[in-house]
Protein backbone atom coordinates (compact mmCIF):
# COMPACT_ATOMS: atom_id res chain seq x y z
CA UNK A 1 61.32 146.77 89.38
CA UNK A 2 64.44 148.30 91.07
CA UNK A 3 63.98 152.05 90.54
CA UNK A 4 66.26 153.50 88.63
CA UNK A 5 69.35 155.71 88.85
CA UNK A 6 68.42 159.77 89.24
CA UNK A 7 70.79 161.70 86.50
CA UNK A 8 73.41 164.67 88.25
CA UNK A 9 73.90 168.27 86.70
CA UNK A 10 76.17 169.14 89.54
CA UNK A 11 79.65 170.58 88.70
CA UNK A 12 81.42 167.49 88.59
CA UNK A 13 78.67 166.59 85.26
CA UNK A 14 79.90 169.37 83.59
CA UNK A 15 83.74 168.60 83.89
CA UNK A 16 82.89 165.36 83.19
CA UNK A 17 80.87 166.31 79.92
CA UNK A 18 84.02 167.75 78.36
CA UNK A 19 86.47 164.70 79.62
CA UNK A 20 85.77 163.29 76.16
CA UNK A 21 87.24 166.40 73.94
CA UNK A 22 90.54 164.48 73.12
CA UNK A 23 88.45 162.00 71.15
CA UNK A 24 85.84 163.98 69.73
CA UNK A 25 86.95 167.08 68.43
CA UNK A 26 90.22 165.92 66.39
CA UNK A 27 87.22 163.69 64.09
CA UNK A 28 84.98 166.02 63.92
CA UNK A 29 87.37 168.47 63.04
CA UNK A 30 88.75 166.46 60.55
CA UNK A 31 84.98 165.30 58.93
CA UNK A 32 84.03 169.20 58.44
CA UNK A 33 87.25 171.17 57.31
CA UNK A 34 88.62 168.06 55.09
CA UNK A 35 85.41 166.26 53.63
CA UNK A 36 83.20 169.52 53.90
CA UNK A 37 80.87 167.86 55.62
CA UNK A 38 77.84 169.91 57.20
CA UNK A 39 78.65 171.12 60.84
CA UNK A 40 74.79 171.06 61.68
CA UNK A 41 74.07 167.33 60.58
CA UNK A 42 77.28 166.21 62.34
CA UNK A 43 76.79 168.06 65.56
CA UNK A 44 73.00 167.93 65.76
CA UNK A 45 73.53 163.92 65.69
CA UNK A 46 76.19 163.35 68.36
CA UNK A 47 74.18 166.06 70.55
CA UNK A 48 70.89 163.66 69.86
CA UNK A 49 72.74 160.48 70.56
CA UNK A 50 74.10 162.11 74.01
CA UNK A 51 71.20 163.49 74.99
CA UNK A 52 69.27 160.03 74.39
CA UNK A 53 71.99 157.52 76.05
CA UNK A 54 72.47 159.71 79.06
CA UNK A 55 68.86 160.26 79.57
CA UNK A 56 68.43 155.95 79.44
CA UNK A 57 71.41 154.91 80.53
CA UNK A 58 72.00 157.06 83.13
CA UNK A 59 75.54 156.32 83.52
CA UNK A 60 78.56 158.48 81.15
CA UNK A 61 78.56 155.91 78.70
CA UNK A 62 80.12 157.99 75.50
CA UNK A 63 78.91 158.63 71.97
CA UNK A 64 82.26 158.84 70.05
CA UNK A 65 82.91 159.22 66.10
CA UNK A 66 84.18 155.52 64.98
CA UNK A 67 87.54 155.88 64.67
CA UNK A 68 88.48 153.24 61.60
CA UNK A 69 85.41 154.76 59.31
CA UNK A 70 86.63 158.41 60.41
CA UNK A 71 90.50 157.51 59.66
CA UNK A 72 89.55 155.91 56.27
CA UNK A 73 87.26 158.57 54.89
CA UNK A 74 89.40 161.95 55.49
CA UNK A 75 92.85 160.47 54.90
CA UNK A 76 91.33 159.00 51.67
CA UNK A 77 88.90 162.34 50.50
CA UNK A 78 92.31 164.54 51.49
CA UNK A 79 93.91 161.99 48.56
CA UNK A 80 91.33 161.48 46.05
CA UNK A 81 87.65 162.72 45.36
CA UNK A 82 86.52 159.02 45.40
CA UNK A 83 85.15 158.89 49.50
CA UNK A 84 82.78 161.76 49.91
CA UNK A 85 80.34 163.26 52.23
CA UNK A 86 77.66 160.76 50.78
CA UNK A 87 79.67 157.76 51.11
CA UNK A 88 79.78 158.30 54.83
CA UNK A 89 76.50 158.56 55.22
CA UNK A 90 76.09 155.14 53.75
CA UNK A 91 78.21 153.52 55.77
CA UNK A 92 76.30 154.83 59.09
CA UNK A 93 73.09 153.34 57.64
CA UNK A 94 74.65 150.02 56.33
CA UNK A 95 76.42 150.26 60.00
CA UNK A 96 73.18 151.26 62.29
CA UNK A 97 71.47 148.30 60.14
CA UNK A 98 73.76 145.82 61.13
CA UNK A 99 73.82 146.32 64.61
CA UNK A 100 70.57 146.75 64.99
CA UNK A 101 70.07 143.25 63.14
CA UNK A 102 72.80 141.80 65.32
CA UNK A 103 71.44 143.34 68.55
CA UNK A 104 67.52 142.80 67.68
CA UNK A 105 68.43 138.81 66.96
CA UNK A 106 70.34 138.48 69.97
CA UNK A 107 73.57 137.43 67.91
CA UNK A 108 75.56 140.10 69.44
CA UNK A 109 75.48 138.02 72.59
CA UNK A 110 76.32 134.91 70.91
CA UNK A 111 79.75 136.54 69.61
CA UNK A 112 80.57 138.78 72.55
CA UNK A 113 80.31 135.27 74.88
CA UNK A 114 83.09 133.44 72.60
CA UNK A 115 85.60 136.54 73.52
CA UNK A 116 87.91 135.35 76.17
CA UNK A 117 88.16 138.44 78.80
CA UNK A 118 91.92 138.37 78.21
CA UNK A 119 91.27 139.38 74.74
CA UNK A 120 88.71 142.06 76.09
CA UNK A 121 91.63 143.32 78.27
CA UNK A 122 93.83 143.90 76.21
CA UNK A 123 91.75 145.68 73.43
CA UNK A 124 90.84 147.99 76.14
CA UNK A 125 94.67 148.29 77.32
CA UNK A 126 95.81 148.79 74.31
CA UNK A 127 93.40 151.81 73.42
CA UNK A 128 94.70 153.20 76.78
CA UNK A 129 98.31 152.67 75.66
CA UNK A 130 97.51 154.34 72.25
CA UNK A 131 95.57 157.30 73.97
CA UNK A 132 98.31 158.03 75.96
CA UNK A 133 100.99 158.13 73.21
CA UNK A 134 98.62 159.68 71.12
CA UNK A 135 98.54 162.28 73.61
CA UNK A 136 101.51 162.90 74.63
CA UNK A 137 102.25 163.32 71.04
CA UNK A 138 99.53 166.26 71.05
CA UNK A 139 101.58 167.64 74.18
CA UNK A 140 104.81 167.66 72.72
CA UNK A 141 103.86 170.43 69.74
CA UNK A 142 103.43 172.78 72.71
CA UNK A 143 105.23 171.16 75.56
CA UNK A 144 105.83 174.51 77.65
CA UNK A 145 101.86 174.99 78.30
CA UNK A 146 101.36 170.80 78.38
CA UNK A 147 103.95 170.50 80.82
CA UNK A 148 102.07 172.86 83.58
CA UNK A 149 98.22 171.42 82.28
CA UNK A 150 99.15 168.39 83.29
CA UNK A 151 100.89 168.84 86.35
CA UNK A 152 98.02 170.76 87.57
CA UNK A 153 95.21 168.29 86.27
CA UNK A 154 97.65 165.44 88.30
CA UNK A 155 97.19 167.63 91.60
CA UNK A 156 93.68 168.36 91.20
CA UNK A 157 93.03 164.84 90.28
CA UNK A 158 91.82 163.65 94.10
CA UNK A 159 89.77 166.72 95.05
CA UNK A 160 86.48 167.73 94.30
CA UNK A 161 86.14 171.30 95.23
CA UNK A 162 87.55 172.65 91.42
CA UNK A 163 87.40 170.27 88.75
CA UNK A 164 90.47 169.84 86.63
CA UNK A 165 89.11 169.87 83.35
CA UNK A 166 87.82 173.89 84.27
CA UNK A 167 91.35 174.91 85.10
CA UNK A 168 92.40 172.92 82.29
CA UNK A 169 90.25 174.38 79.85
CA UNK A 170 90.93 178.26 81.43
CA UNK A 171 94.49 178.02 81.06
CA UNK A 172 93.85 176.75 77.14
CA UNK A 173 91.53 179.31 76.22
CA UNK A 174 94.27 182.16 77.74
CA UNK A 175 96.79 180.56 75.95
CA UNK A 176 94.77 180.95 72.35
CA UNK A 177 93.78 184.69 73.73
CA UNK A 178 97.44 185.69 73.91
CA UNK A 179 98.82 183.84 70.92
CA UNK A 180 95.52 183.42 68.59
CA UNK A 181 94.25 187.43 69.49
CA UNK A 182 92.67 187.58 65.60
CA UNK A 183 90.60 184.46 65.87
CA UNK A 184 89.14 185.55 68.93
CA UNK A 185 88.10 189.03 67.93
CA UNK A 186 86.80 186.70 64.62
CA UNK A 187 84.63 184.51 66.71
CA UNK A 188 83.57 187.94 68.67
CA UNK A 189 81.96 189.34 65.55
CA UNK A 190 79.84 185.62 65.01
CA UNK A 191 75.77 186.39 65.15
CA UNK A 192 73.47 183.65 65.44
CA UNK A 193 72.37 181.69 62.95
CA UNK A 194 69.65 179.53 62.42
CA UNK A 195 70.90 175.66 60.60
CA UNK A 196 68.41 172.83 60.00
CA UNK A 197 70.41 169.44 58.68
CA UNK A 198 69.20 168.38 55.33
CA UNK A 199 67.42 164.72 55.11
CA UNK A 200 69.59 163.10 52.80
CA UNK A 201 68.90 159.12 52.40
CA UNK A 202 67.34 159.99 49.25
CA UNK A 203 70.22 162.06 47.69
CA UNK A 204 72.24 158.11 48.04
CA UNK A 205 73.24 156.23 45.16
CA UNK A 206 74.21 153.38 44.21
CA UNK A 207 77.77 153.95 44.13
CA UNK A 208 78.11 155.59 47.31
CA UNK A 209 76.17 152.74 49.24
CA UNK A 210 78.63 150.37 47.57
CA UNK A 211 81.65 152.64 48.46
CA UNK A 212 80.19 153.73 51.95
CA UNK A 213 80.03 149.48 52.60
CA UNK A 214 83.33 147.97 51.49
CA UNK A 215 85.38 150.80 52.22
CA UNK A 216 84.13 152.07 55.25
CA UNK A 217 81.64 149.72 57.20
CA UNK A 218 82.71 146.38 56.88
CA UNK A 219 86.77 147.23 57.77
CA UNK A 220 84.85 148.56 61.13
CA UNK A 221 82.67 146.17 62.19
CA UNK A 222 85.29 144.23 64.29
CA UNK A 223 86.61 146.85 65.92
CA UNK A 224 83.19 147.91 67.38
CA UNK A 225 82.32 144.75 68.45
CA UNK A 226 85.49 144.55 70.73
CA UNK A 227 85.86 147.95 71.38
CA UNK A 228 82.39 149.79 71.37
CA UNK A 229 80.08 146.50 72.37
CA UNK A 230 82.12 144.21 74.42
CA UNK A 231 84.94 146.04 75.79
CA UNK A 232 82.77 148.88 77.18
CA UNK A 233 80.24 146.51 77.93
CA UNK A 234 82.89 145.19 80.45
CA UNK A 235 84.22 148.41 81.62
CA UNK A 236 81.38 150.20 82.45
CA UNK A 237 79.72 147.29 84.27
CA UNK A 238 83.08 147.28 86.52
CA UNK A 239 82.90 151.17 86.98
CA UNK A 240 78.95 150.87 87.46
CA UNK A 241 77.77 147.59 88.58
CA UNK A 242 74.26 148.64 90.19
CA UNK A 243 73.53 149.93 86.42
CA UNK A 244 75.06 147.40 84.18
CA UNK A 245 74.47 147.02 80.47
CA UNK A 246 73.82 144.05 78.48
CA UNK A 247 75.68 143.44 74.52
CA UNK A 248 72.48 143.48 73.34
CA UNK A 249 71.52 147.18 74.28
CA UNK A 250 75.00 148.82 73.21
CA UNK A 251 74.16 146.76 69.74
CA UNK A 252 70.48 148.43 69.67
CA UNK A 253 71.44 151.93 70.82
CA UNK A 254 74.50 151.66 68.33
CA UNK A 255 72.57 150.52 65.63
CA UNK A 256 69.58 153.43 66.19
CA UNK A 257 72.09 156.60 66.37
CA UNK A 258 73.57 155.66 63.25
CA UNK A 259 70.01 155.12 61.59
CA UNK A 260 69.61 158.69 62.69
CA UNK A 261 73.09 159.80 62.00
CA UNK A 262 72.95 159.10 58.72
CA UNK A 263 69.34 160.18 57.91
CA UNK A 264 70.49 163.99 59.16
CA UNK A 265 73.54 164.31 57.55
CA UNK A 266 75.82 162.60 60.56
CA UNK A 267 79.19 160.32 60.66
CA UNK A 268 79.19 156.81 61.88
CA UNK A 269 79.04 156.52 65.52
CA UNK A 270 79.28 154.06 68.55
CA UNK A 271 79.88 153.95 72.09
CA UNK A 272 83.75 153.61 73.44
CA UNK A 273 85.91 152.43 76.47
CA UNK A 274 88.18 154.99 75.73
CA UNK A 275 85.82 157.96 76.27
CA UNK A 276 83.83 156.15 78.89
CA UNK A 277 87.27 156.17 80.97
CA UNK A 278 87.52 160.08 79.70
CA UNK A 279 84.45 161.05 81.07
CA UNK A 280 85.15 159.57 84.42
CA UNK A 281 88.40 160.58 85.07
CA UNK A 282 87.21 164.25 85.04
CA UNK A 283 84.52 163.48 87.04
CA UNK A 284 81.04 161.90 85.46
CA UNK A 285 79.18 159.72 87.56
CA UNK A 286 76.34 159.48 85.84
CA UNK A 287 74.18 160.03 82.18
CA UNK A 288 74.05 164.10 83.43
CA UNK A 289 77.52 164.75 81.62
CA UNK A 290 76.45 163.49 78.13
CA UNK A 291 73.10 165.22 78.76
CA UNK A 292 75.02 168.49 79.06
CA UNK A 293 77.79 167.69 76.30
CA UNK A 294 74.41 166.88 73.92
CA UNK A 295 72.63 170.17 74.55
CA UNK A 296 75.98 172.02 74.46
CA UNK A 297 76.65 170.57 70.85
CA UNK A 298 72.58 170.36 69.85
CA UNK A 299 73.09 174.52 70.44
CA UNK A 300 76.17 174.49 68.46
CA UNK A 301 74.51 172.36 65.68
CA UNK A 302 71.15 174.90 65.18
CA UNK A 303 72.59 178.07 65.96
CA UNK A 304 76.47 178.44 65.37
CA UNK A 305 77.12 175.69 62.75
CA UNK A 306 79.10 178.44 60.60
CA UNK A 307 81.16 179.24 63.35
CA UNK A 308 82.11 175.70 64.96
CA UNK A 309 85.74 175.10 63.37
CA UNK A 310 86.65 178.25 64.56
CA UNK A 311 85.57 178.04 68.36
CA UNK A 312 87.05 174.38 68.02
CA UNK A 313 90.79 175.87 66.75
CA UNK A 314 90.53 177.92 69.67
CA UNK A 315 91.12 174.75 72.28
CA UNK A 316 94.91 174.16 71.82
CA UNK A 317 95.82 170.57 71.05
CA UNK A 318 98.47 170.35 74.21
CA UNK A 319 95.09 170.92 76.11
CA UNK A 320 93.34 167.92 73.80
CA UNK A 321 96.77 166.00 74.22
CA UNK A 322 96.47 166.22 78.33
CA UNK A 323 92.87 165.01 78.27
CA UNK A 324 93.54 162.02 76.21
CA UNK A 325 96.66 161.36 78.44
CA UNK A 326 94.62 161.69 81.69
CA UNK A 327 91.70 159.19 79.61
CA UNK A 328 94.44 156.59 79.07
CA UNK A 329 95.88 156.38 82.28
CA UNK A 330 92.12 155.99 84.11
CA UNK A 331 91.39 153.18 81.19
CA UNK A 332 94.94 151.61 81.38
CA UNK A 333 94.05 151.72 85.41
CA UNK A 334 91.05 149.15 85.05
CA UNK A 335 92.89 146.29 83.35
CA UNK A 336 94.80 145.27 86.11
CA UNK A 337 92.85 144.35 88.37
CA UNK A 338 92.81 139.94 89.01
CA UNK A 339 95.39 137.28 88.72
CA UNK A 340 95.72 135.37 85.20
CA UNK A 341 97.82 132.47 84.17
CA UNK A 342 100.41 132.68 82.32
CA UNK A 343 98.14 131.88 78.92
CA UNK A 344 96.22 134.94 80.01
CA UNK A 345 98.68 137.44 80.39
CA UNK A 346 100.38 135.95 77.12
CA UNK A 347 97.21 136.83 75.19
CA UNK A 348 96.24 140.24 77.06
CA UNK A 349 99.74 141.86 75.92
CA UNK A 350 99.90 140.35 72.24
CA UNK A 351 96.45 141.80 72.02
CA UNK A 352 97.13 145.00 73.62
CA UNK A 353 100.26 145.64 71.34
CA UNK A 354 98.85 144.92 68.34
CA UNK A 355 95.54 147.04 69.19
CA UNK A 356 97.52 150.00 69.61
CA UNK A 357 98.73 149.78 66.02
CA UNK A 358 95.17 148.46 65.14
CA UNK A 359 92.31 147.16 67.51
CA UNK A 360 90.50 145.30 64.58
CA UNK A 361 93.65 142.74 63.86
CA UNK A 362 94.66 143.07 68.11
CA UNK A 363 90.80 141.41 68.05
CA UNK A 364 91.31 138.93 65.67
CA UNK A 365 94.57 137.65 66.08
CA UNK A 366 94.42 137.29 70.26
CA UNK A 367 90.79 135.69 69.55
CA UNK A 368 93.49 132.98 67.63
CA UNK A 369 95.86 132.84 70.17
CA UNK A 370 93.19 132.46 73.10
CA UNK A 371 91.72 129.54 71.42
CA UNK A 372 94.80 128.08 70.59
CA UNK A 373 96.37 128.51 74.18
CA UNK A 374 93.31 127.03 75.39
CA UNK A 375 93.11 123.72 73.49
CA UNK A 376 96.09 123.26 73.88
CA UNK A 377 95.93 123.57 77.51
CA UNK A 378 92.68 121.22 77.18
CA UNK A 379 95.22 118.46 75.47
CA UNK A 380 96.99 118.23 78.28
């Protein structure tokens, strides 16, 4: 049995741990001030799921919020009262059933092997498209301090000796010292403070598993099979290929972090090509930087719950905005890399265009026009 792959704590770990930020934060941001959800439950299950896949994968591969559940559930509770904090947590069980069903029979492997890899492509293009807009968005509110981040994260980009993400990160905490000086003598005055996440499957009804399901877990399922299952799948066995993962393992370990998400008190949660390529760019190289994000927010989750959405506020968003810029351009990087017919490239950019507005139809649609293209091309 080849031996396997020794985990790294080194600095380049820890500015890798944080390449991810862009992603996470703006969710779980979102799923604590705006649905009131419990900042222990929610952090205490990402930092478990970190911990976990970097300790057996050994390799950066991301626990990220799912993005169509965590859309859904605070534009809708910031509308009506009819989504709430138990809803979600029905949709992470009916979601970590699922896969786990779908990963334990094998089935995963099934569907992921009747996805042409142009339509993988250009899911995962796509999200790199979107995270760059997206973040360039971010760094327009505050363009004068974006402007400089990224500049300097672009000429620290090929050298190891500082890591970008720390000078990054400096120069966005200075920037919320001069211009934020009340909510850092605020976060100052914060004491520890011991949290424990309530076990709440048995505070779910009936309603909220029914809500929880059509609302929120079913409208995500496709998008996690091309974008947390089979696109990642593909990327990180190009970025790692002496650790490669199989559809059948992202399935299990998707399906058992939501099991446990949504026992504590977490949000739905799978793995991501998007934060895979963040974690990288900034310098992971192996399962050390989600070891270290994981403790970092298992500390936050028991201790400092209370104080979370303020230390969060603190990290400006032309700072999150560079990050998910620099994530785009290393995913957006990957996609290019073989020659394709004409049929190929046809289907990569209708599914990459569409997936920017919305990865679930980009799925479905260029898993149309790939089989159409190719019978077609069979007729002849």
């Amino acid at each position: 049995m080849r031996a396997r792959a020794p985990n790294r704590y080194d600095r380049l770990e820890w500015a890798g741990a944080f390449g991810d930020l862009g992603t996470l934060l703006p969710f779980v941001i979102a799923y604590i001030g705006v649905l009131k959800m419990d900042a222990s439950g929610v952090l205490l299950a990402f930092g478990a799921s970190m911990i976990v896949c970097g300790w057996w994968y050994r390799t950066p591969l991301p626990v990220q919020p799912m993005k169509a559940i965590g859309a859904a559930a605070t534009t809708q509770a910031a509308q009506t009262a009819v989504l709430t904090p138990g809803a979600v947590h029905a949709a992470g069980l009916v979601t970590g059933l699922v896969w786990l069903l779908l990963g334990g029979t094998g089935f995963v492997r099934w569907l992921a092997r009747r996805i042409g890899r142009p339509v993988t492509q250009g899911i995962v293009l796509g999200l790199a498209l979107a995270f760059m807009l997206q973040g360039a968005g971010l760094m327009a509110k505050d363009w004068w301090l974006a402007a400089p981040a990224l500049l300097l994260v672009l000429l620290l980009a090929r050298q190891q000796r500082v890591p970008a993400i720390f000078v990054l990160m400096t120069l966005g905490l200075a920037w919320s010292a001069v211009t934020q000086p009340e909510a850092w003598q605020a976060l100052v005055q914060v004491r520890p403070q011991w949290h424990w996440p309530q076990w709440v499957w048995p505070t779910l009804g009936w309603q909220e598993l029914v809500l929880g399901t059509v609302f929120l877990a079913l409208p995500q399922l496709p998008l996690t099979l091309g974008n947390a299952i089979v696109g990642v799948q593909q990327e990180h066995n190009r970025l790692f290929p002496d650790r490669p993962v199989s559809e059948r393992q992202l399935s299990l370990s998707t399906g058992a972090m939501n099991l446990l998400g949504s026992a504590i008190g977490g949000v739905p949660m799978c793995h991501g090509a998007g934060g895979l390529a963040g974690h990288v760019a900034f310098g992971a190289r192996s399962g050390g930087a989600l070891v270290i994000l994981g403790l970092l927010l298992t500390l936050l989750a028991l201790v400092f719950a209370h104080a979370v959405l303020g230390l969060f506020a603190l990290i400006p968003q032309a700072v999150l905005g560079t990050i998910l810029f620099m994530a785009g351009m290393q995913l957006a990087g990957g996609q290019f890399d073989q020659a394709r017919t004409a049929n190929d490239s046809t289907v990569l950019l209708l599914t990459a265009g569409l997936s920017m507005w919305n990865v679930a139809i980009g799925f479905v649609l260029g898993l149309v026009l790939h089989a159409w293209l190719s019978r077609r091309g069979q007729g002849r």
